[in-house]
N, C-alpha and C. Protein backbone atom coordinates (compact mmCIF):
# COMPACT_ATOMS: atom_id res chain seq x y z
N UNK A 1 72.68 135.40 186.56
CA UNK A 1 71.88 136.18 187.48
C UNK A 1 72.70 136.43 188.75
N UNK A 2 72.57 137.45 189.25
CA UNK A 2 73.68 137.91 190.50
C UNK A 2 73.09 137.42 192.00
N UNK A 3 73.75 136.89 193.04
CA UNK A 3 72.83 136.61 193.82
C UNK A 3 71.97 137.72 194.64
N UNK A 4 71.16 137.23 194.68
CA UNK A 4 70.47 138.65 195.74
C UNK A 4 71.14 139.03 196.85
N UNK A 5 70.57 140.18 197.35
CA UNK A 5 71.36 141.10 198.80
C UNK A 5 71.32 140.09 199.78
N UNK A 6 72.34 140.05 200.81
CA UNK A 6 72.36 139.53 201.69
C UNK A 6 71.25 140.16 203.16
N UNK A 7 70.87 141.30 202.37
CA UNK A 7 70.26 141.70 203.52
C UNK A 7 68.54 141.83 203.11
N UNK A 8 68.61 140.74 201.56
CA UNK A 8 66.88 141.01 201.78
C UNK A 8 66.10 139.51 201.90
N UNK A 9 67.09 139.04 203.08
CA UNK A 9 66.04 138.16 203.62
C UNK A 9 66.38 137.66 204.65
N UNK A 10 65.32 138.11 205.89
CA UNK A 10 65.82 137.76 207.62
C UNK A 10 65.89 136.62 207.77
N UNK A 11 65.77 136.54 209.24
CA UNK A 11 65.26 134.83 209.96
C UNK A 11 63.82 134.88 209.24
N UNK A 12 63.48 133.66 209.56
CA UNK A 12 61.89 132.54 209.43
C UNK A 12 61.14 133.51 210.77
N UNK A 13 59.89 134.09 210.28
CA UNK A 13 59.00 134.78 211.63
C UNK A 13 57.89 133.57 211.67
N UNK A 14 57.64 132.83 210.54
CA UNK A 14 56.54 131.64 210.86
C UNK A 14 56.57 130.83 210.28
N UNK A 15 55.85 129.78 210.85
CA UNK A 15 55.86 128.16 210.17
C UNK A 15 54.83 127.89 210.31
N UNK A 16 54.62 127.33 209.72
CA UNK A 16 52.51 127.10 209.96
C UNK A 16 52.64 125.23 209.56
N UNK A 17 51.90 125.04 210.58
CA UNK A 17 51.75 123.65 210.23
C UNK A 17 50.27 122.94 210.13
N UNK A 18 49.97 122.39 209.13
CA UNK A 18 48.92 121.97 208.57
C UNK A 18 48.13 120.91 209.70
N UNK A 19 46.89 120.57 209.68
CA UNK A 19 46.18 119.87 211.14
C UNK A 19 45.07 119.71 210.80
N UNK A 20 44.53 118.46 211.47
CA UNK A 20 43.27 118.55 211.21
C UNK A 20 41.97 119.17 212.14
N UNK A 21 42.54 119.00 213.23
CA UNK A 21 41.87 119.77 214.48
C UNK A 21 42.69 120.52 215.16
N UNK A 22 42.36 121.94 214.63
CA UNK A 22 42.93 123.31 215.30
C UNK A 22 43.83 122.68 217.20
N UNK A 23 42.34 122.75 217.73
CA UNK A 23 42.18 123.09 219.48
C UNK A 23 43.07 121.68 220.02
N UNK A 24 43.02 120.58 218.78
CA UNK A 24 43.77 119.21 219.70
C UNK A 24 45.01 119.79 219.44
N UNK A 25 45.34 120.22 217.98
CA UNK A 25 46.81 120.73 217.92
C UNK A 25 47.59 121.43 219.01
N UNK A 26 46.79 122.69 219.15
CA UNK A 26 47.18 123.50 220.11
C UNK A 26 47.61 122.77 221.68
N UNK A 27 46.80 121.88 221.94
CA UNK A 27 46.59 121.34 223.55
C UNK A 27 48.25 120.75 223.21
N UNK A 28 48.44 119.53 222.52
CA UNK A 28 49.77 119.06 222.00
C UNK A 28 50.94 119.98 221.80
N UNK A 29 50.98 120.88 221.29
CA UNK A 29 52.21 122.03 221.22
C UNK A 29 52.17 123.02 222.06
N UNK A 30 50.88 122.99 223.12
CA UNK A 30 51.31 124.00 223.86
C UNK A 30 51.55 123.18 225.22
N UNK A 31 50.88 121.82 225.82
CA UNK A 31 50.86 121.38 226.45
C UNK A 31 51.87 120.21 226.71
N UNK A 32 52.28 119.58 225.72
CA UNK A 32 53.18 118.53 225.74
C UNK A 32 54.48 119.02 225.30
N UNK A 33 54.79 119.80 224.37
CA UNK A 33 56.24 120.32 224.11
C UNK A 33 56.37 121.69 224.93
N UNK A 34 55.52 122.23 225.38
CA UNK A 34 55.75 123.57 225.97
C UNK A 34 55.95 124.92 225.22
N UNK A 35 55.30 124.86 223.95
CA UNK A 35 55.64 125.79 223.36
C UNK A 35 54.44 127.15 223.93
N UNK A 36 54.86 128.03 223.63
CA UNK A 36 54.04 129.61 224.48
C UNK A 36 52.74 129.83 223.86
N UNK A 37 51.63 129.83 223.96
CA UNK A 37 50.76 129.71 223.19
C UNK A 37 50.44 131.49 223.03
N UNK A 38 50.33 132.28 221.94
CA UNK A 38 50.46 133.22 221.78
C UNK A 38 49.02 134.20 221.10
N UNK A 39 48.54 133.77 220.57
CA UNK A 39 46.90 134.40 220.13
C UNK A 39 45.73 133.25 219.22
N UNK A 40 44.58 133.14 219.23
CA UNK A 40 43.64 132.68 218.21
C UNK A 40 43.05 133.55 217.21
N UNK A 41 42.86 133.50 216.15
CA UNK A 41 42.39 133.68 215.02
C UNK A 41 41.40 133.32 214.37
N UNK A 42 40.27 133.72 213.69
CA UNK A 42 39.38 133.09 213.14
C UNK A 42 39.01 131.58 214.08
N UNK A 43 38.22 130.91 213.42
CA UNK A 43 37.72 129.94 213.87
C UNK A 43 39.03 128.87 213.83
N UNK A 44 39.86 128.80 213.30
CA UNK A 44 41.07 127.71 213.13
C UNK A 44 42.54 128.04 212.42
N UNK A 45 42.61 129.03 213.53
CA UNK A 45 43.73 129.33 213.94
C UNK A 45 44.54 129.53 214.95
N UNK A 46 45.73 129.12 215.01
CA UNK A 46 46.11 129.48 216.87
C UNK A 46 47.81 129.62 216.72
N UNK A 47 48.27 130.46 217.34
CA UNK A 47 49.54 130.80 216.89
C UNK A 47 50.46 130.45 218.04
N UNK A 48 51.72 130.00 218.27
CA UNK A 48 51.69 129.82 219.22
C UNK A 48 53.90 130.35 219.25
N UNK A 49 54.75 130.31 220.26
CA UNK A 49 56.01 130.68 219.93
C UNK A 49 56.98 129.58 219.99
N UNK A 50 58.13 129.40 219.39
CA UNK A 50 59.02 128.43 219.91
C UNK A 50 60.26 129.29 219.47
N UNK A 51 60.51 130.05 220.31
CA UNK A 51 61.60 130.86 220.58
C UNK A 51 61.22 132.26 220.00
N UNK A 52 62.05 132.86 219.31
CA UNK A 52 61.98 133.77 218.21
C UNK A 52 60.71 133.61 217.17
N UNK A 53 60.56 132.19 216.70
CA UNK A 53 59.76 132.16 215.42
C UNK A 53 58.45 131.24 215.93
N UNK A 54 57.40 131.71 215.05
CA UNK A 54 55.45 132.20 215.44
C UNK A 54 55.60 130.84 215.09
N UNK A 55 54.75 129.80 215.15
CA UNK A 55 53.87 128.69 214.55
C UNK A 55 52.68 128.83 214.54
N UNK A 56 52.16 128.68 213.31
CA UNK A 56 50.96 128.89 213.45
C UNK A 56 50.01 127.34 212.98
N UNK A 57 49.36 127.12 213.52
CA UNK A 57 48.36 125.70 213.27
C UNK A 57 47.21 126.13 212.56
N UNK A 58 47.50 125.48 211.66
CA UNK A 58 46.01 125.84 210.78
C UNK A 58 45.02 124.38 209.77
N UNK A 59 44.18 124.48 209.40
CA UNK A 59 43.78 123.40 208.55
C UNK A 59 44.14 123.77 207.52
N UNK A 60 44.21 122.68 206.77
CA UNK A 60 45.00 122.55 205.32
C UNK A 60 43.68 123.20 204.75
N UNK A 61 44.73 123.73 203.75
CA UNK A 61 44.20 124.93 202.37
C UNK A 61 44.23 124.38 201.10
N UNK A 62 43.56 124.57 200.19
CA UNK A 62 44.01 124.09 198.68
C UNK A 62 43.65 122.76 198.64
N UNK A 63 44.47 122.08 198.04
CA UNK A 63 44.94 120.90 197.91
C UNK A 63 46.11 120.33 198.77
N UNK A 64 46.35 121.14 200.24
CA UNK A 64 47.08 120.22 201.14
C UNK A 64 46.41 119.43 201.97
N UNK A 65 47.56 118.98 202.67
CA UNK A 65 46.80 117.54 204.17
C UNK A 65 47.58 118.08 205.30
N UNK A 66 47.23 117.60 205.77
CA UNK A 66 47.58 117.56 207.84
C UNK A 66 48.64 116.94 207.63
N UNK A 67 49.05 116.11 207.18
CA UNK A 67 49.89 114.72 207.86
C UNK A 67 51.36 114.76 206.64
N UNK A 68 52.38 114.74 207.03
CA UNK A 68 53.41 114.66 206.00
C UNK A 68 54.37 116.08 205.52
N UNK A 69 53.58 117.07 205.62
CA UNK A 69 54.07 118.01 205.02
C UNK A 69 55.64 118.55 205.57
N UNK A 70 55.91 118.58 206.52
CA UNK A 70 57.28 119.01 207.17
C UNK A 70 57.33 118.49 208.33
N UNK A 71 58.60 118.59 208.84
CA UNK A 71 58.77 118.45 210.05
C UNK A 71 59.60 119.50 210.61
N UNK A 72 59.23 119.50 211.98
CA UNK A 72 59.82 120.84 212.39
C UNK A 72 60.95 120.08 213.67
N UNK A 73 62.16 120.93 213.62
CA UNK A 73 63.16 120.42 214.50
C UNK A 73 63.49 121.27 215.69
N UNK A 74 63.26 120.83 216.72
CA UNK A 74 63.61 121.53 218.25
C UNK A 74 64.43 121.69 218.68
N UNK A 75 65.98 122.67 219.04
CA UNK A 75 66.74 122.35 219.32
C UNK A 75 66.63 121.79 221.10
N UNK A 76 67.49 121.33 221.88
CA UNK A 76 67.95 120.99 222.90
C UNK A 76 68.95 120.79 223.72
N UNK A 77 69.17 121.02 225.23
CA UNK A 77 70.01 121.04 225.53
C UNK A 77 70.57 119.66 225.96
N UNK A 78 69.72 118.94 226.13
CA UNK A 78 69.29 117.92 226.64
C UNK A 78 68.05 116.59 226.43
N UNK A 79 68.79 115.99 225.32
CA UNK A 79 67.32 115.25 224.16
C UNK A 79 66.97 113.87 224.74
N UNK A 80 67.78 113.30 225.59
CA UNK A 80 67.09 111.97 226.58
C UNK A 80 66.02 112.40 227.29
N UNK A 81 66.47 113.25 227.71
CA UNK A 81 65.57 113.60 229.23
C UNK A 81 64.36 114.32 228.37
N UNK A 82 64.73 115.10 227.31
CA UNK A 82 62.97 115.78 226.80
C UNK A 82 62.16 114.80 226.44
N UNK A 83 63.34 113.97 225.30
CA UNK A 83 62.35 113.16 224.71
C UNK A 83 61.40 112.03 225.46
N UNK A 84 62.22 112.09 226.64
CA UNK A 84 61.12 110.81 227.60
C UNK A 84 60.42 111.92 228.34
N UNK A 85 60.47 113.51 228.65
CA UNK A 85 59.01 114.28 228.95
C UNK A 85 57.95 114.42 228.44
N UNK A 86 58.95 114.71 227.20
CA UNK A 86 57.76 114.71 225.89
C UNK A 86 56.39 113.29 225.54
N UNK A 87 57.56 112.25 226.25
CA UNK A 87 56.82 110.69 225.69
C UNK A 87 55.59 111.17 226.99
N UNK A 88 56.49 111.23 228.12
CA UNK A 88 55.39 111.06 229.66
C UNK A 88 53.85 111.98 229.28
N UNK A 89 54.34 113.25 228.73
CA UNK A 89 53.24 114.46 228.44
C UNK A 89 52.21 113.95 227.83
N UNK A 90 52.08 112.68 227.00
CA UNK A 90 51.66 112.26 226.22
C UNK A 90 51.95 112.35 224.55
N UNK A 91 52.98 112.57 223.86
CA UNK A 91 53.65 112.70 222.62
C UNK A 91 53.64 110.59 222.42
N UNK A 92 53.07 110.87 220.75
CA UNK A 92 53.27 109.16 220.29
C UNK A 92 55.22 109.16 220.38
N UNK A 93 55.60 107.99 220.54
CA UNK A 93 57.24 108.07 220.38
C UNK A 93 57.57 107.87 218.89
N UNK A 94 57.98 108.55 218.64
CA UNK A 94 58.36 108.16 216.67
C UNK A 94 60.45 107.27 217.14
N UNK A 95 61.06 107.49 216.45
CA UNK A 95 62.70 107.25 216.30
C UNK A 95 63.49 107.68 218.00
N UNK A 96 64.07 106.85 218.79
CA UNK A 96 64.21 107.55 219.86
C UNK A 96 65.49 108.27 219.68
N UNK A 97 66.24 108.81 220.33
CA UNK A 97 67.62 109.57 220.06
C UNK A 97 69.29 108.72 219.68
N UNK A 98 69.32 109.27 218.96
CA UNK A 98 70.19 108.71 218.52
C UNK A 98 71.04 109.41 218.08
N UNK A 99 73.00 109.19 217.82
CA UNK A 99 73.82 109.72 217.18
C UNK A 99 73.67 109.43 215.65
N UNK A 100 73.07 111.04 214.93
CA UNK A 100 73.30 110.91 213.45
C UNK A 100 74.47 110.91 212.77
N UNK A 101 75.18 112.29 213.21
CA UNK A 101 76.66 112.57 212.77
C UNK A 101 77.16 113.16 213.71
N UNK A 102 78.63 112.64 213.26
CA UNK A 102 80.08 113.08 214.41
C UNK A 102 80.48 114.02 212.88
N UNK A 103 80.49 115.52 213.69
CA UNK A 103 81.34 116.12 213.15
C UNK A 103 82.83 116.82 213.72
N UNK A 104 83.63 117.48 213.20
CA UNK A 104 84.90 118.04 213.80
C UNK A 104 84.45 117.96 215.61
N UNK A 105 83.70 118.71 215.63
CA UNK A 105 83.77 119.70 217.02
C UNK A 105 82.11 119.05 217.75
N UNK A 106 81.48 118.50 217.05
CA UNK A 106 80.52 118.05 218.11
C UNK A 106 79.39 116.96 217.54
N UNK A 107 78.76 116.17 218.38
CA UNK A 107 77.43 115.16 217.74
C UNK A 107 76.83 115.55 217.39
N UNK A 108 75.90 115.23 216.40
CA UNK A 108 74.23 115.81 216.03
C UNK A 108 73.53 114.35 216.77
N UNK A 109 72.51 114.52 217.67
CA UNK A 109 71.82 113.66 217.90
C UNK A 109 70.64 114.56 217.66
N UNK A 110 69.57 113.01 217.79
CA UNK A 110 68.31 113.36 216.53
C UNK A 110 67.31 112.11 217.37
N UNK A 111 65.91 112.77 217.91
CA UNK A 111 64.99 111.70 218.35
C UNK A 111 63.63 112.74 217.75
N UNK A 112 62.69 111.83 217.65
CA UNK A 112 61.74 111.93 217.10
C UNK A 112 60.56 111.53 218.11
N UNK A 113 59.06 112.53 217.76
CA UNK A 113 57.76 112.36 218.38
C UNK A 113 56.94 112.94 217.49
N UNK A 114 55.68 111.96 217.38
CA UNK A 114 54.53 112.61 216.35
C UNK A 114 53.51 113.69 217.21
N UNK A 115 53.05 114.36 216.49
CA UNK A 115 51.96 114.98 217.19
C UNK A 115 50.57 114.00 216.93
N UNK A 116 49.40 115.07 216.91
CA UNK A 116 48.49 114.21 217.25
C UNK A 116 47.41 113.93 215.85
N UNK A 117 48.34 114.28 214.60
CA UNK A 117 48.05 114.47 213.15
C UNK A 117 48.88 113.38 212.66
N UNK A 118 49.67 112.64 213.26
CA UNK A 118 50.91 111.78 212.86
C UNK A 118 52.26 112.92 212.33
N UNK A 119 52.27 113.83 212.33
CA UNK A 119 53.50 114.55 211.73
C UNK A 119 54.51 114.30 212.86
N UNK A 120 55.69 114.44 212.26
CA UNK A 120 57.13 113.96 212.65
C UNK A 120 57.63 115.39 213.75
N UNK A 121 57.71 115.19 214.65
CA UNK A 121 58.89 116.34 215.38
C UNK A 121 60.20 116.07 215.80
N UNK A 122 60.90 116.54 215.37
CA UNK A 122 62.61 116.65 215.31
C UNK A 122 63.14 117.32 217.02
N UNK A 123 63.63 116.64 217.69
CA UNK A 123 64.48 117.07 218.80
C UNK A 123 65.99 116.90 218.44
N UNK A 124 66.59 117.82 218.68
CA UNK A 124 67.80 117.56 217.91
C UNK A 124 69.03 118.58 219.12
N UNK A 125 70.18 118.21 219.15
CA UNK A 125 71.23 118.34 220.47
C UNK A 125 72.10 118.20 219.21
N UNK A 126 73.30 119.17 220.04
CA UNK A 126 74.14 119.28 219.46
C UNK A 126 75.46 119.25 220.42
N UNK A 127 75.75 117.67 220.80
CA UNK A 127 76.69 117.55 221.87
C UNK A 127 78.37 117.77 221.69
N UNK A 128 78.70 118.61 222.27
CA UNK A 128 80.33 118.89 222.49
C UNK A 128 81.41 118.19 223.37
């Protein structure tokens, strides 16, 4: 099979993350990480920006859950200092920062905070 076009598939426009309460979600990602809070939807929905790409919070569908499904990673310029804003804002502390990998040309450091569903959030620096 040939690989497909390089041009038929952009960036990520959304991520939707599963929750059990819409409005606490929102207060947490818009209030404690700072993300842009951007429109509501139906009764439980709320969309909100973290850069370029939409998040959208929604309750689980089907046969999913709130809790486990992904984690989403933040970049930073600066992951001590967020991750202890993030703690102050009220964020649970999950893994604090740490050096994952040394590569050629720079660190990956990597700290962690749950929201208010227990899901994992990724702060992640990429030091030179």
């Amino acid at each position: 099979m040939p690989p497909p076009e390089t041009s038929s598939i952009g960036d990520i426009g959304q991520i939707a993350i599963a929750v059990h309460d819409v409005a606490r979600a929102k207060s947490f990602y818009a209030g404690v990480l700072g993300l842009k809070p951007l429109f509501d939807a139906e009764p439980n929905l709320s969309f909100l920006a973290a850069g370029s790409v939409r998040i959208m919070l929604t309750l689980p569908e089907g046969a999913g859950k709130a809790v486990g499904n992904s984690i989403l990673y933040f970049r930073t310029a600066a992951i001590d200092a967020t991750y202890s804003a993030i703690i102050e804002r009220g964020a649970d502390p999950g893994p604090a920062p740490r050096m994952v990998a040394r590569m050629d040309d720079h660190e990956l450091w990597m700290g962690f905070v749950r929201d208010p569903d227990g899901n994992l959030v990724g702060l992640m620096e990429e030091r030179r």
